[in-house]
Structures are given as C-alpha cells and as structure tokens.
Protein backbone atom coordinates (compact mmCIF):
# COMPACT_ATOMS: atom_id res chain seq x y z
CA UNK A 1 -6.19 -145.88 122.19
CA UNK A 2 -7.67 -147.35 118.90
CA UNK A 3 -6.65 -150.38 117.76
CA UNK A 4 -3.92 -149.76 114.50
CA UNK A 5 -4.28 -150.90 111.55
CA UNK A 6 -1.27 -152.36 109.60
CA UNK A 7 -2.19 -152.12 106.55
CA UNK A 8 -2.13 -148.10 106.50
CA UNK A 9 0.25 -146.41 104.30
CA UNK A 10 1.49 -143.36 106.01
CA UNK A 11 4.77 -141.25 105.56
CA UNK A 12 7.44 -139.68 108.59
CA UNK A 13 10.96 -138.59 108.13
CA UNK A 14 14.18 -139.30 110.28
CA UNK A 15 16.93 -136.42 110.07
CA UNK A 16 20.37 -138.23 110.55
CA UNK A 17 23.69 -138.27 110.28
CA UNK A 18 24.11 -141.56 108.76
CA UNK A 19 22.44 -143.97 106.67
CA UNK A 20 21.07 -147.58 109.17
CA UNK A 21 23.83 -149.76 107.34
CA UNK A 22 26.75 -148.21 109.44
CA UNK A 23 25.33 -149.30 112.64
CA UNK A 24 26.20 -147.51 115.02
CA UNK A 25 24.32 -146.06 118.56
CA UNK A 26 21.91 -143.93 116.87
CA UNK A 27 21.60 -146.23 113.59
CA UNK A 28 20.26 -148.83 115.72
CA UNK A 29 17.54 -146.40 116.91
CA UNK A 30 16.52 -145.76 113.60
CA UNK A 31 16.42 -149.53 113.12
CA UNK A 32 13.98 -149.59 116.39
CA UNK A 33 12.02 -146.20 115.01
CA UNK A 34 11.58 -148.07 111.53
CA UNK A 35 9.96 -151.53 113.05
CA UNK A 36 7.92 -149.66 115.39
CA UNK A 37 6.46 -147.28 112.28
CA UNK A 38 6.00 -150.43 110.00
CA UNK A 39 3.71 -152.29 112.35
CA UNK A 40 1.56 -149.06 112.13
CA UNK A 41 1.62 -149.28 108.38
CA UNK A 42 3.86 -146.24 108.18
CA UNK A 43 7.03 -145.53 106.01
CA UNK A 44 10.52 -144.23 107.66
CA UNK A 45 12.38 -142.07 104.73
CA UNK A 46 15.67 -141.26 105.97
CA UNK A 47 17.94 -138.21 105.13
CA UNK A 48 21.51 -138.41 105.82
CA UNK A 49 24.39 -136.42 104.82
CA UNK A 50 25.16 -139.12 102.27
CA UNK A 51 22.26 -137.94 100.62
CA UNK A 52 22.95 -134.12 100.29
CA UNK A 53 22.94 -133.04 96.72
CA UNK A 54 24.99 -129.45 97.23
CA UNK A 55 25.21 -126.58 94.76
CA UNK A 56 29.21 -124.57 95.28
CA UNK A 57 27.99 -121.88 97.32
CA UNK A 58 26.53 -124.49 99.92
CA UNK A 59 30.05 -126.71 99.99
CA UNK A 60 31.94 -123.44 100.35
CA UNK A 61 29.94 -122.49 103.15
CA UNK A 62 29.64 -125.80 104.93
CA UNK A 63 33.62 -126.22 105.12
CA UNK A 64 33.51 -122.77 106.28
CA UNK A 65 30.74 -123.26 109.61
CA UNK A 66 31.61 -126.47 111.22
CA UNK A 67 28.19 -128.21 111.85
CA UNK A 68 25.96 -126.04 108.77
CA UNK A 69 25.71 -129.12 106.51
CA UNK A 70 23.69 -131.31 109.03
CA UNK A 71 21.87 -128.31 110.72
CA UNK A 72 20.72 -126.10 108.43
CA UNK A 73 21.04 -128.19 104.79
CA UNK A 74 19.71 -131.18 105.97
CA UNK A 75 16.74 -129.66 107.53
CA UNK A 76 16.37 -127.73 103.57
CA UNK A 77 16.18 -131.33 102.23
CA UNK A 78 13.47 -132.06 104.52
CA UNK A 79 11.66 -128.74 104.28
CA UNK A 80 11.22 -129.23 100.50
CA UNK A 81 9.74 -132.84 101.04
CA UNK A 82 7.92 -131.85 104.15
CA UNK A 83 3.72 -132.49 102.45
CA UNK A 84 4.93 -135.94 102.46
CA UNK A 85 5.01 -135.97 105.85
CA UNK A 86 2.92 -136.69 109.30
CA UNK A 87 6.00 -135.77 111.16
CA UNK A 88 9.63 -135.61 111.22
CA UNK A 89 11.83 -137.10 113.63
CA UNK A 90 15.45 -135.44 114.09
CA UNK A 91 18.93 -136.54 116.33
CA UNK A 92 20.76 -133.82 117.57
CA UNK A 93 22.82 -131.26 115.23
CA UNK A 94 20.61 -133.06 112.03
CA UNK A 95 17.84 -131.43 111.09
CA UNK A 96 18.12 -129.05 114.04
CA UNK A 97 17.03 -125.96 112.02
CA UNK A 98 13.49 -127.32 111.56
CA UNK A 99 10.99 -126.58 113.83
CA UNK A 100 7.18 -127.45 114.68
CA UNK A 101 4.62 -126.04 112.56
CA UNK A 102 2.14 -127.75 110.38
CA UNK A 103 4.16 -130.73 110.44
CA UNK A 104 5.37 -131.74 114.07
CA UNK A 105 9.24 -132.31 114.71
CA UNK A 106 10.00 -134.46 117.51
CA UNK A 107 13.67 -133.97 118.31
CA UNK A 108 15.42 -137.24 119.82
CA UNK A 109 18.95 -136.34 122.02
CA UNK A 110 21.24 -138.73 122.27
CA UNK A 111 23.87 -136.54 123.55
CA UNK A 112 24.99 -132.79 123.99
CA UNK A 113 28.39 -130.92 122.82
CA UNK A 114 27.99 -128.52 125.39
CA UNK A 115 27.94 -131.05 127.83
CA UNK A 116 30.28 -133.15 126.78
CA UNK A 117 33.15 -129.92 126.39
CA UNK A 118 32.37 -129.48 129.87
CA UNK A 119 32.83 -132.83 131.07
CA UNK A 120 36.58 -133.16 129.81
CA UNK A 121 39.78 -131.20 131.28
CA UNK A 122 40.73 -127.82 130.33
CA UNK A 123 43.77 -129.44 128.66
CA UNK A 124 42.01 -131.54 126.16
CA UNK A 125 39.69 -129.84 124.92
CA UNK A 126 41.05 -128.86 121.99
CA UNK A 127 40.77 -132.62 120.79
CA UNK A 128 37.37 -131.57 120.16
CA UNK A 129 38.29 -128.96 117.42
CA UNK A 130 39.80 -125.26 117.03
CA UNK A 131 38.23 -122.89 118.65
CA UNK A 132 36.34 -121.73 116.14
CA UNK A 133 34.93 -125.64 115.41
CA UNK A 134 34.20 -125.77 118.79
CA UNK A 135 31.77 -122.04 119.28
CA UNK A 136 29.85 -122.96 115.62
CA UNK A 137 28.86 -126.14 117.17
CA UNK A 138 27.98 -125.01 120.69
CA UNK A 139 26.41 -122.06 118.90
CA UNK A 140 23.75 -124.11 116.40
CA UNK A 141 23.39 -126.82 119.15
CA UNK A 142 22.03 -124.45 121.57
CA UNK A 143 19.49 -123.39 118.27
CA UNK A 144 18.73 -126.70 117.69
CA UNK A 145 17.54 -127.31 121.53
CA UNK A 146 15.65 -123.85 121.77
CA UNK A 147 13.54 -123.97 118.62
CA UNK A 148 10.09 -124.69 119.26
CA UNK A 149 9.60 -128.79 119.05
CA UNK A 150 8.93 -131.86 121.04
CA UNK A 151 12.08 -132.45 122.85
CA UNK A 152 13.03 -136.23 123.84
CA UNK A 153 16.15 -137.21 125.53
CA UNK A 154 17.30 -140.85 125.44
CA UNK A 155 17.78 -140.87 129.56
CA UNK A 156 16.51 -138.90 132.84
CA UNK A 157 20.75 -137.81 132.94
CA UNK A 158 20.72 -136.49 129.57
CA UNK A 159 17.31 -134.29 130.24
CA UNK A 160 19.09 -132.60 133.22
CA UNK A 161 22.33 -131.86 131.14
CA UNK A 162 19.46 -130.14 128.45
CA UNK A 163 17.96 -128.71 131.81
CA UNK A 164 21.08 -127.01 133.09
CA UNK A 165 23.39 -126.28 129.79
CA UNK A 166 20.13 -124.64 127.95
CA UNK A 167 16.98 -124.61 130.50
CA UNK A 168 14.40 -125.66 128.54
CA UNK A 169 11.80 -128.63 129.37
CA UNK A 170 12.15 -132.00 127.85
CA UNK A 171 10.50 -135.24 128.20
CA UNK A 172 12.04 -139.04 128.48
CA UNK A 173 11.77 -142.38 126.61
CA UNK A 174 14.62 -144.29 128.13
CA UNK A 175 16.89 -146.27 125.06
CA UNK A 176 16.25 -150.24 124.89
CA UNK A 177 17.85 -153.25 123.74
CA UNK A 178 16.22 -156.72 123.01
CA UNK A 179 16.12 -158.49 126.22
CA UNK A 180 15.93 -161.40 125.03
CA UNK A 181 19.32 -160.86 122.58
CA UNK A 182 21.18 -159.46 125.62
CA UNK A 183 21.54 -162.34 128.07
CA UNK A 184 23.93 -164.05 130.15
CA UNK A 185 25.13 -167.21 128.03
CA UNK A 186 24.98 -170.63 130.46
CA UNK A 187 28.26 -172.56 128.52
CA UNK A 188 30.94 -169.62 129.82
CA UNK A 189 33.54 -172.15 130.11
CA UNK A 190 33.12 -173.32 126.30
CA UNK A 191 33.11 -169.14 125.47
CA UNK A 192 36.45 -168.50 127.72
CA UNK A 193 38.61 -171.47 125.86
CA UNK A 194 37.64 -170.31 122.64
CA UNK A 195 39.46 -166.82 123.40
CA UNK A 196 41.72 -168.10 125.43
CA UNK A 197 40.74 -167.52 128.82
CA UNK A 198 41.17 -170.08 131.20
CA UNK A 199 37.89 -170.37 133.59
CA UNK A 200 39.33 -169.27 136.84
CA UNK A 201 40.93 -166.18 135.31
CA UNK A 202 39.34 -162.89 136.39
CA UNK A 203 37.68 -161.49 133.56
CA UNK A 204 37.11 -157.36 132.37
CA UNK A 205 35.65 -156.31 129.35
CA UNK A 206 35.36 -153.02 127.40
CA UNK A 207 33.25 -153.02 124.11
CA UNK A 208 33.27 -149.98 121.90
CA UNK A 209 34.97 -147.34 119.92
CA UNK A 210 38.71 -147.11 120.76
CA UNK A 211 38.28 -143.02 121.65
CA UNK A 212 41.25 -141.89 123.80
CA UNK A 213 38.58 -138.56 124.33
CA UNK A 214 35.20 -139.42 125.00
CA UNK A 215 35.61 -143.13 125.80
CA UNK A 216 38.60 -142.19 128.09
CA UNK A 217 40.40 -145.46 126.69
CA UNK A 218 43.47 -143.50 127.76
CA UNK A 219 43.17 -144.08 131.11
CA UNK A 220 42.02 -147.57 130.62
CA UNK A 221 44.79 -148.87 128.81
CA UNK A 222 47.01 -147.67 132.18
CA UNK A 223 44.51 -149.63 134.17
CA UNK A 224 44.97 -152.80 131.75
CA UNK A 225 49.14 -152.59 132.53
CA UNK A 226 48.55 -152.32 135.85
CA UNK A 227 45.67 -154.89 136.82
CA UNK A 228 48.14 -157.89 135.47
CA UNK A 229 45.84 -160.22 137.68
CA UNK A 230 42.74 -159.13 135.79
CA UNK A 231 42.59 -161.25 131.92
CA UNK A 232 40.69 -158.59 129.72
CA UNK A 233 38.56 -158.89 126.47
CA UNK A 234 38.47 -155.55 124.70
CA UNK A 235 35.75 -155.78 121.92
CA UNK A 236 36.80 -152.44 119.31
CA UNK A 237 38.47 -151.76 116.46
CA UNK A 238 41.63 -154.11 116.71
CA UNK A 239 43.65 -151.67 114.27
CA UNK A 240 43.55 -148.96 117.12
CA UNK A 241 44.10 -150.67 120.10
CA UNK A 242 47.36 -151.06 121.35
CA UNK A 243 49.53 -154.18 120.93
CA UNK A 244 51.69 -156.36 122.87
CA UNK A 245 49.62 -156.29 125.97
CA UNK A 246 49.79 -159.56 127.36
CA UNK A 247 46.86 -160.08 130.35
CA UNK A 248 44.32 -158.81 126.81
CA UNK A 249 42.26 -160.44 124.27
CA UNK A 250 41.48 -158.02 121.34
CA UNK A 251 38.78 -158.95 119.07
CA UNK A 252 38.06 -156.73 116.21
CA UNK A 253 34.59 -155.06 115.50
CA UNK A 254 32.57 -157.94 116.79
CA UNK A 255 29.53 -158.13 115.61
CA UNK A 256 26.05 -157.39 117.33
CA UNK A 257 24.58 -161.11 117.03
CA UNK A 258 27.97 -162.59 119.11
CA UNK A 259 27.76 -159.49 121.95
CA UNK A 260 26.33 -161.19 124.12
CA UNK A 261 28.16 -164.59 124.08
CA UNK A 262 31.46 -162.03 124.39
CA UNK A 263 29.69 -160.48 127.57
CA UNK A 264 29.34 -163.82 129.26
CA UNK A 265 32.69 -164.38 129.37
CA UNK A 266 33.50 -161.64 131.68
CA UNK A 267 33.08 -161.24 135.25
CA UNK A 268 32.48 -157.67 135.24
CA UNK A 269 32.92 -154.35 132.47
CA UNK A 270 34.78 -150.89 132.96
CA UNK A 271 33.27 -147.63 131.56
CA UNK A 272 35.69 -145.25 132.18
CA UNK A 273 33.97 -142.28 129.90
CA UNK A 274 34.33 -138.69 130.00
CA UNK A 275 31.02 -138.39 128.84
CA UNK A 276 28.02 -140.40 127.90
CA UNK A 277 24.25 -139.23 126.92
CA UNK A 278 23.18 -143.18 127.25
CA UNK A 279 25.95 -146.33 126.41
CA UNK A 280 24.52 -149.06 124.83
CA UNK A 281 27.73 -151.01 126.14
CA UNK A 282 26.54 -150.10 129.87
CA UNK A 283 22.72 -150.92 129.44
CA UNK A 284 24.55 -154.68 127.59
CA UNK A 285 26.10 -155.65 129.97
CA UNK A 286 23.86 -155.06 132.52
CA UNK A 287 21.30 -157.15 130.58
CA UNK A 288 23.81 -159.55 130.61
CA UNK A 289 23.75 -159.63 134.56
CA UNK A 290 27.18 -157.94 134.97
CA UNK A 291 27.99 -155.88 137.33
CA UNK A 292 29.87 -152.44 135.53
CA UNK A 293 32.09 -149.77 136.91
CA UNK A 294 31.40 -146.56 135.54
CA UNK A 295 31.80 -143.32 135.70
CA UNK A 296 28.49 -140.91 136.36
CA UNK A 297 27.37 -140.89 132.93
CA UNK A 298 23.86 -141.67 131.47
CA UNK A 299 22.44 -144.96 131.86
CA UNK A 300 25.09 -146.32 134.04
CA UNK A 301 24.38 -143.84 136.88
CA UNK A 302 20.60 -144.53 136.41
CA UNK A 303 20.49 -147.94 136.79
CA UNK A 304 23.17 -147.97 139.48
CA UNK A 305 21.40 -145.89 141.76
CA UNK A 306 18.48 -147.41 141.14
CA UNK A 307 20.11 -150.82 142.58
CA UNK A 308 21.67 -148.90 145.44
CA UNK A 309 25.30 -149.82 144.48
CA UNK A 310 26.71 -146.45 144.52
CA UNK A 311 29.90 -148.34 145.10
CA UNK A 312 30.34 -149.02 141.39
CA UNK A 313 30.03 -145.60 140.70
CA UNK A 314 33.45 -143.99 139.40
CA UNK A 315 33.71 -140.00 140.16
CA UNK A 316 34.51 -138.10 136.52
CA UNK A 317 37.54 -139.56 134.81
CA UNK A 318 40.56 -137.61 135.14
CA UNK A 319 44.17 -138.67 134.52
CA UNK A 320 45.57 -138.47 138.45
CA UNK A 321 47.14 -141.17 140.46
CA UNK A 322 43.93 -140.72 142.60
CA UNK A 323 41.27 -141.36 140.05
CA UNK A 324 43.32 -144.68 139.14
CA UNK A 325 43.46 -145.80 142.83
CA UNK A 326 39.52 -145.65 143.32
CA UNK A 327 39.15 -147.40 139.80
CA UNK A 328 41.47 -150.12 141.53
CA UNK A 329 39.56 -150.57 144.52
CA UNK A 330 36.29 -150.96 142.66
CA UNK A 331 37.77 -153.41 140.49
CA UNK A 332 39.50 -155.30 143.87
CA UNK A 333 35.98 -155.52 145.15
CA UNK A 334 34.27 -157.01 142.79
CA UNK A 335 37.51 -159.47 142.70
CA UNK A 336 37.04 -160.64 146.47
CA UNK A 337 33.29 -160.57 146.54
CA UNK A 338 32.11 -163.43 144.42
CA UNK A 339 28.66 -163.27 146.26
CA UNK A 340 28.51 -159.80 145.54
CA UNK A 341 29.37 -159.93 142.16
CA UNK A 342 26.49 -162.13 141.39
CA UNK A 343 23.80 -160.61 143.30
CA UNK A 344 24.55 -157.11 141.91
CA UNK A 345 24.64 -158.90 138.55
CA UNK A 346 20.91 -160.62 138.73
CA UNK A 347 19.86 -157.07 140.33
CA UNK A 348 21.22 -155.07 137.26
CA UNK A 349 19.65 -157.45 134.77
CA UNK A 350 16.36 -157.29 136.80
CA UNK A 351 15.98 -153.57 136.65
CA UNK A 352 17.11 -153.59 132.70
CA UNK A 353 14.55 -155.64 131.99
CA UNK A 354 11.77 -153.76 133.66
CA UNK A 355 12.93 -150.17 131.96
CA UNK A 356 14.64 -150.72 129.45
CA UNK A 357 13.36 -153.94 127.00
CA UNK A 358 12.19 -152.70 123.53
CA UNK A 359 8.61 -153.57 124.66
CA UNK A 360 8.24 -150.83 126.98
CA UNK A 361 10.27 -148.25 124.55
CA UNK A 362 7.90 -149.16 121.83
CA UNK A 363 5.07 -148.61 124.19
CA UNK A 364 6.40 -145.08 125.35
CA UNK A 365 7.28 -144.12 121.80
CA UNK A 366 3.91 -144.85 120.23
CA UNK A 367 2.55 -142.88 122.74
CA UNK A 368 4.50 -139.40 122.19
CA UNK A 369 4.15 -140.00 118.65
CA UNK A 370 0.66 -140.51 118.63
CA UNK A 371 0.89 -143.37 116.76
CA UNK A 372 -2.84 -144.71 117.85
CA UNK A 373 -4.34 -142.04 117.64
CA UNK A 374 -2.99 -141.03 114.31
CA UNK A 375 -3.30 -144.27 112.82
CA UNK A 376 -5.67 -146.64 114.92
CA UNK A 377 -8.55 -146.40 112.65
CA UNK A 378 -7.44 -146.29 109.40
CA UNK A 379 -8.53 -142.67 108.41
CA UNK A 380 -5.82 -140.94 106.19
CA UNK A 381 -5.87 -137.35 106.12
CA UNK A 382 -5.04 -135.68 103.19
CA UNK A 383 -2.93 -132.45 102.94
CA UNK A 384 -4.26 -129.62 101.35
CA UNK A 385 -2.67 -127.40 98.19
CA UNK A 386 -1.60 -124.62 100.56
CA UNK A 387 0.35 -126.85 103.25
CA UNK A 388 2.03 -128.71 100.51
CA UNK A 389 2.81 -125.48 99.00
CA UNK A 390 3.60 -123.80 102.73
C-alpha cells in the first residue's frame, strides 16, 4: 500500500439517520469514519434526515410508507450530489435505495429489522409498529440488503443474521472503542463513595437506553427487585427509569468521558437484550475487564465464546419464571467466585483489545475502502462531464 498523503482534498458521503451531535451507537461511527477519512486528506459530508428539504407530494408520501423518507429520499439527496463523490457510505434503511455504479456504495449494518422482529415474542411484536409499519420496513430493508453494493456488517453475528434472513454474502470489520478510554479505573473505592456504594457491596451495572423492547429492561427491572443483595448502578435516561428502588443508583445520561470511571465501580454488567447487531455497552465493559451476562446477541456472544465462558451466556430473553432463574444463577456465580470473576475479567479485556481497539478497525476499514490505494500518492482523478451528468 502507498504511503497517504494528508494533505489531499478528496470528497465521500455518509447516508444517516442523524446528524454526529446526537451521539448515539452509529453517530459515534461516523465520528470514527470522519477521523479515519481526515488523516487521508478526505472530507465526510453527511446527509441526515434533518437535512431533507421535501416538496408536499414527498411528505404525503413519506407519512404514508413507514421507512420511504430515509430509503428512498435520502438516497435522492445523495444521487443529485453524487460527482462530488469517491464513494458513499450508507447505515441500514438510509440511503438503502442507492446502489454501486460509477460511484461505489459501501453499505455498513449495524443491525436488521427482520432480525430483530424475529428475536422478540409473538406477543410483543406489535411494539414495533402496526402491521402495516412493520411489512414497509421489512419490505425496503430486504431492498436495501439485496441491491448490488459492498456489504459490511459491524460483527461475524450480525453477517449470519444477513446470511440467513436474506442470503446474500457480506464481509466483517468488527466495531471498536478507544482502548485506552475504556479501562478499568485503579481508585474504585474513591468511585463507589461518591455514588454511594459502600466497597464490599456487590455491584451490577446496566448502561443504555431505558427500552422495555429491545433492551429487555422489562425483565431487568424484576431482576433488580429481586437480587436485593446485589447494589446496582443503572447509567440511562433517569426520567424513564423507575423510582423508589432502593438496592439502585440511577444516574442520568452520563456522559461518554465518565463511562469508564462508572464501569469500574461494578463487579460485573447484565445485558438482558432481545436483540443486538453489536452493543457498545457489552464491548465497554469488557474493555473495562468485567465480566457481562448476556444474552446471545452480537458482540457479547463473540467475545464470550471466544474466552470459553459459555457460562455467561444467557439463552434469548423471555419473560418466564425459568429465564429469571438461569439469569439468577449466573449472577450467584459470579457472586461466590471472586477468583473467577477476575480472571474472566482480565481475559475479556485481553481479547477486546486484540479485536476490537480503533487501531485495528482503522486498519480493516482503510483497507475495504481503498483508502491507500485511492489516495496514497496524491493523484486526484477528475470526473468527467458525462458521470457528473450520469
């Protein structure tokens, strides 16, 4: 690969839902995605839905079809743009109508509908929409995955959900943190007395949105009431999660910079999900060298098969007397093992570091996008008339 030059001025364009401010999962990738372009001297434009300028007929027919406005009109946005472009970069439903040509499109999936309807009971489904919601966006997902582009899934469990809900090949670049961000914290008995915790207490934590459907946090707040010997730190949005629970410390939307100093507190996390393409809060805490329960979702069953400690592995969450009792005895593990508890912990953070730092992403990422080979010696191809005008 030829050695890039940063002073290159190149354009690509990243399809998504949101703008990088909000800061969520995927907003954090495009925060990766941007850094990683800029060292090659290339600019990130980013369309979002907060961007889409829509004539009547368009917002009559996006409240109509579920799903239209980032499928098919945010994918127009781009296609009139598109001569700007080396290559476009989509996530899921956004931009899914737009497909390689002139310009490649290298579609990034973070998670699939069709997937996650099928992960959830019979009985809940309809949390995820009508009906009618729920076929539209079944219907342009399974466009967006067959039209012809370079697929990449965020984990090896998310390519076989892609492999068996739609058949079609895929590739992996496996989602990163910053290693060195996501660490265990040494002063854990300074961290517990400012929340409250007292440092022989047995500590849980769950960090993310307060979702009673995907996130199961359903089931989890039974498991907080009964686990009255466990002290937990739940790290969401305080105005959703319940009150009045006594053995739980509630802090509200904390912030990425102080993750890691709330992860050091714990003794171990609890992923109770109904469905996950990847989990940042899973790969965290792992980096953070503790040990999580989860259920067999993304990330979380990759690395914990990887460390052969099938053991923390939950079966799917259901509501059922039996799925709480195995949660229970995972939990009362962890509880009496101390030794085990630490050595699956320095295992965990041992394997996250090897796969998963932002250093081997990068690495992975240039590669598929051809960043070096696009860019490495400083040669700028121009477009001609008829492209632009394609």
């Amino acid at each position: 690969m030829e050695k890039p030059h940063a002073n290159i001025r190149r354009k690509a364009a990243a399809v998504t839902l949101w703008p990088v401010s909000r800061l969520g999962g995927i907003e954090r990738y495009n925060i990766y995605l941007r850094d990683l372009l800029k060292r090659y001297g290339v600019q990130l434009d980013f369309y979002s839905l907060d961007s889409l300028k829509l004539n009547i007929a368009e917002k009559i027919f996006a409240r109509l079809i579920p799903g239209l406005r980032e499928f098919l009109l945010l994918s127009r946005a781009v296609e009139v743009n598109a001569c700007r472009y080396d290559f476009v970069i989509t996530h899921n439903l956004a931009g899914g109508a737009l497909k390689s040509g002139k310009i490649p499109v290298y579609a990034v999936f973070h998670g699939l509908y069709a997937s996650a309807l099928a992960s959830v009971d019979r009985d809940i489904q309809h949390r995820f929409g009508n009906v009618w919601k729920r076929q539209c966006l079944k219907h342009l997902e399974g466009m967006t995955v067959t039209r012809p582009k370079e697929r990449i899934c965020v984990s090896s469990d998310l390519r076989r959900q892609l492999r068996r809900f739609y058949n079609v090949p895929s590739s992996v670049i496996d989602n990163c943190i910053d290693i060195s961000h996501f660490k265990k914290r040494p002063d854990r008995r300074t961290i517990r007395s400012k929340l409250g915790i007292a440092e022989n207490d047995f500590v849980g934590i769950y960090a993310g949105r307060w979702d009673p459907i995907q996130k199961a946090v359903d089931i989890l707040v039974h498991i907080i009431g009964a686990r009255k010997d466990v002290k937990w730190i739940v790290a969401s949005d305080a105005s959703e999660v319940p009150k009045g629970i006594e053995n739980m410390v509630v802090l509200d939307r904390v912030g990425y910079e102080k993750l890691p100093i709330i992860y050091s507190a714990a003794d171990f996390a609890l992923q109770l999900s109904r469905y996950e393409g990847f989990s940042y809060f899973a790969l965290e805490a792992f980096a953070c060298s503790l040990p999580v329960i989860s259920t067999p979702f993304g990330v979380a069953r990759e690395v914990l098969e990887k460390a052969n400690m099938h053991p923390l592995l939950l079966p799917r969450a259901r509501k059922t007397s039996q799925f709480m009792k195995i949660v229970n005895e995972r939990i009362e593990r962890l509880k009496r093992d101390h030794t085990y508890r630490e050595t699956a912990g320095r295992r965990l953070r041992e394997i996250t570091a090897e796969r998963y730092s932002m250093s081997v992403w990068e690495k992975e990422m240039a590669r598929k996008l051809s960043l070096g080979r696009r860019y490495g010696s400083g040669r700028i191809l121009e477009r001609s008339a008829s492209e632009c005008s394609a």
